[in-house]
C-alpha atoms as a PDB file:
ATOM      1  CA  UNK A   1      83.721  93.832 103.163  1.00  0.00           C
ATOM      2  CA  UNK A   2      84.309  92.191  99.620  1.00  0.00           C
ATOM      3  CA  UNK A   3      87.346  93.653  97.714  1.00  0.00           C
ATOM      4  CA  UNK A   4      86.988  94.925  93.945  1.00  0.00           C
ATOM      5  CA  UNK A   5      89.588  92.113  93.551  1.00  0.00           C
ATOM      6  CA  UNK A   6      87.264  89.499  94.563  1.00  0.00           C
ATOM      7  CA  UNK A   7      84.861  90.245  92.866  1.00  0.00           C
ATOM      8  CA  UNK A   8      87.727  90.345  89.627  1.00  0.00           C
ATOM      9  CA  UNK A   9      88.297  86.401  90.302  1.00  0.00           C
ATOM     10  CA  UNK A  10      84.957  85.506  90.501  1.00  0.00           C
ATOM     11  CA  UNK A  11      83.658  86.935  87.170  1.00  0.00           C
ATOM     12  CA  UNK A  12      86.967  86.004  85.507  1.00  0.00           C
ATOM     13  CA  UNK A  13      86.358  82.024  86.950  1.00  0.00           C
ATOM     14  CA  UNK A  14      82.788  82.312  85.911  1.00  0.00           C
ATOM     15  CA  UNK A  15      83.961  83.583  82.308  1.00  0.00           C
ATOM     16  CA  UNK A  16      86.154  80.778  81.992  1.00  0.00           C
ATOM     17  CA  UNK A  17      89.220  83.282  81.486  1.00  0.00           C
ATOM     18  CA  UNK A  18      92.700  82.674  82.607  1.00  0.00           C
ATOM     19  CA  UNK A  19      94.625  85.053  84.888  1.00  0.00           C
ATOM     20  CA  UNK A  20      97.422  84.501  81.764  1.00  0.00           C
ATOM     21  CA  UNK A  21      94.974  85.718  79.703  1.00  0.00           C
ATOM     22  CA  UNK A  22      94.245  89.075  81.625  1.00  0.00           C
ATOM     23  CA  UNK A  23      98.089  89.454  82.461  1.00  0.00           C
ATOM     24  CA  UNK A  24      98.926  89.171  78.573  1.00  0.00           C
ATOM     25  CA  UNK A  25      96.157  91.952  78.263  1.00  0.00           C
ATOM     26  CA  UNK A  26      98.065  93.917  81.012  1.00  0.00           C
ATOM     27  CA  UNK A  27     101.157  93.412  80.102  1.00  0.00           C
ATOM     28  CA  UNK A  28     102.542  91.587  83.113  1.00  0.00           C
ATOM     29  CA  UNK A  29     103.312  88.178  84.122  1.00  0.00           C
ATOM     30  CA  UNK A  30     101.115  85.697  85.075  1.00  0.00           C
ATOM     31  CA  UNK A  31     102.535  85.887  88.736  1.00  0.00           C
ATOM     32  CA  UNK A  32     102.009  89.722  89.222  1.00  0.00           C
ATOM     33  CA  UNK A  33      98.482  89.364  87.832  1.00  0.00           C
ATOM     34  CA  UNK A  34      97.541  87.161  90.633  1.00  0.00           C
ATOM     35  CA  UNK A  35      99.217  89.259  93.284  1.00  0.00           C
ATOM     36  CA  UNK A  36      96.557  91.492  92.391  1.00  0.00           C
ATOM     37  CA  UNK A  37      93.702  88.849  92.525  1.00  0.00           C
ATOM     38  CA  UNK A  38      95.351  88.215  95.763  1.00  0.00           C
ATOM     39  CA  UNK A  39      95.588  91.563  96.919  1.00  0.00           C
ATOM     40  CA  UNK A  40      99.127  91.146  97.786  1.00  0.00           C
ATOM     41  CA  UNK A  41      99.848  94.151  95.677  1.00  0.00           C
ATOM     42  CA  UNK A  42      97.638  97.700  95.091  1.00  0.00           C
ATOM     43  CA  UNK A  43      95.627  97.998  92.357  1.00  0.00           C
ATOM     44  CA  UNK A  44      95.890 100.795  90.372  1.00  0.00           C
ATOM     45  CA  UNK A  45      91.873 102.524  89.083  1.00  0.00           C
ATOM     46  CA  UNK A  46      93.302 102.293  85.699  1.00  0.00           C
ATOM     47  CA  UNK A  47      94.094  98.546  85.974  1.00  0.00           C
ATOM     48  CA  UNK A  48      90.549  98.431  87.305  1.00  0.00           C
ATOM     49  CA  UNK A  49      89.228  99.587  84.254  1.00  0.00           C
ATOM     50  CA  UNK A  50      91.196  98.052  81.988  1.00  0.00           C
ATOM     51  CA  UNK A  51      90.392  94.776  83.548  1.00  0.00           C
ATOM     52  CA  UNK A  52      86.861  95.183  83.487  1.00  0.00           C
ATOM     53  CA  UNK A  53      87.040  95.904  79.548  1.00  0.00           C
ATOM     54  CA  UNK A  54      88.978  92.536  79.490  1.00  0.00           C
ATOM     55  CA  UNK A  55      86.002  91.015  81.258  1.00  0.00           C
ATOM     56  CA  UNK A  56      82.919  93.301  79.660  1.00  0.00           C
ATOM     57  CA  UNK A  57      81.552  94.181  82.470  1.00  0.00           C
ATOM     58  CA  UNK A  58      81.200  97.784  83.790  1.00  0.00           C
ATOM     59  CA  UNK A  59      83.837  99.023  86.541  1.00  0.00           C
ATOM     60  CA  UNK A  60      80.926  99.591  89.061  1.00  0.00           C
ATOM     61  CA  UNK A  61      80.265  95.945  89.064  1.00  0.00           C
ATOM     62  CA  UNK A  62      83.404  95.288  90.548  1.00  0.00           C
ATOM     63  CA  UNK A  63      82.487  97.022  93.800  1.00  0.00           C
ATOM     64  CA  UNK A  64      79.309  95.694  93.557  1.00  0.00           C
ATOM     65  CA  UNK A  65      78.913  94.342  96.786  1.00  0.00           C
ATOM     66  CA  UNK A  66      80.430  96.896  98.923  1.00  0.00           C
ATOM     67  CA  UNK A  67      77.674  99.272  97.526  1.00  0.00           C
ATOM     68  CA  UNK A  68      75.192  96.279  98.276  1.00  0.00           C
ATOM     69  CA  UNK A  69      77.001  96.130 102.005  1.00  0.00           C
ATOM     70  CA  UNK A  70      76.842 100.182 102.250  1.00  0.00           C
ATOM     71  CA  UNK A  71      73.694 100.117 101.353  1.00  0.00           C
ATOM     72  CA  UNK A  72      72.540  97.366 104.358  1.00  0.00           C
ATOM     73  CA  UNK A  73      73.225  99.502 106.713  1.00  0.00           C
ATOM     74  CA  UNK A  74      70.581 102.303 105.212  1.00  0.00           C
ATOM     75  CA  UNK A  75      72.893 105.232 105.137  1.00  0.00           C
ATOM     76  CA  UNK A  76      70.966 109.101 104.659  1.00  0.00           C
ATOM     77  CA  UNK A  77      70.807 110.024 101.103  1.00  0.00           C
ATOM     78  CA  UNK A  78      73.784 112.147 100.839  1.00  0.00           C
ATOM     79  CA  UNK A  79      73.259 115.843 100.882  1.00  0.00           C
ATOM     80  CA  UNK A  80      73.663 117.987  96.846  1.00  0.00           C
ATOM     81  CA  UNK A  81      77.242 119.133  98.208  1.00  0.00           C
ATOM     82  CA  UNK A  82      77.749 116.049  98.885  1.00  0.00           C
ATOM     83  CA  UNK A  83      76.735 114.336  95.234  1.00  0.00           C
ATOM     84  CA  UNK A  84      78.467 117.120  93.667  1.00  0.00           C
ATOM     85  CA  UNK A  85      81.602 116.475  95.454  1.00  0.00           C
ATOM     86  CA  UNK A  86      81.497 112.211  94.159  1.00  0.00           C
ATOM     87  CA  UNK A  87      80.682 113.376  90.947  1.00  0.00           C
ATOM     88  CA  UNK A  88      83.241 116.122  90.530  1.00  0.00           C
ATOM     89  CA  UNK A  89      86.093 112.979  91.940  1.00  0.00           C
ATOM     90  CA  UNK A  90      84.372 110.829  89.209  1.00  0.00           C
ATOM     91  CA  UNK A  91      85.259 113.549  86.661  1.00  0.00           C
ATOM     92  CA  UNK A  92      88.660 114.406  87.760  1.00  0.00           C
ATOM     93  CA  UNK A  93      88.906 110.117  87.491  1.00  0.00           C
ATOM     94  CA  UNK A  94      87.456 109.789  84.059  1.00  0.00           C
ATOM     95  CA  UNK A  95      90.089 112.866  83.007  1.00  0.00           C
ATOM     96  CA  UNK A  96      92.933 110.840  84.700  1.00  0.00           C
ATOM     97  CA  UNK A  97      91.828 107.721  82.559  1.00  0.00           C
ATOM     98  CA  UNK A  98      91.752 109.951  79.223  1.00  0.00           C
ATOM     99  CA  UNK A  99      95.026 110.945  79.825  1.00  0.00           C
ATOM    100  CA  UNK A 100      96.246 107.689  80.994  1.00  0.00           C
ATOM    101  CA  UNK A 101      94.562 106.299  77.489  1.00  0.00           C
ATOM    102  CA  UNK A 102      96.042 108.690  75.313  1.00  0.00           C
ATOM    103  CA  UNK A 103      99.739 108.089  76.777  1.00  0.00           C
ATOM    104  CA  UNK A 104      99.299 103.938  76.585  1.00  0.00           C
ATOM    105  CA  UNK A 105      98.280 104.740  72.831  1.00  0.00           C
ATOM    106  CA  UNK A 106      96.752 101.406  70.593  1.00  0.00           C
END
């Protein structure tokens, strides 16, 4: 399976934009930026975000294929508990990120 961070190099390559450039945005060297690129460190879903504000392209496309490779394998539709559940950890996520936001401050 392709890793979110994968997918992170090759939109940033195809942007033309430097891993310096996203690790100034991050706040963190150039060499701990591409530890993540290199998945040599965890990623945290904040960083995930953040970076794909950097590169202006919604978070979801960064998992893009993995939901292209679950999809392959032509899973059942997931039951209503079921959609409720992702959608009530995709709230308690977007909360996380508010507060998260509102700490960093401008």
């Amino acid at each position: 399976m392709t890793h979110p961070c994968d997918q992170i190099r090759k939109i940033r390559s195809k942007l033309g934009i430097s891993q310096e450039y996203i690790a100034n945005k991050l706040e963190i060297s150039q060499t701990a930026y591409s530890k993540i690129e290199n998945q040599q460190t965890k990623i945290k879903y904040e960083t995930l975000l953040i970076i794909s504000q950097i590169l202006e392209v919604p978070l979801v496309e960064l998992f893009e294929s993995k939901i292209k490779e679950i999809n392959s394998y032509n899973l059942i539709e997931p039951t209503y508990e079921e959609t409720i559940l992702e959608l009530k950890k995709i709230i308690n996520f977007q909360l996380r990120l508010i507060d998260f936001i509102i700490k960093k401050g401008p």
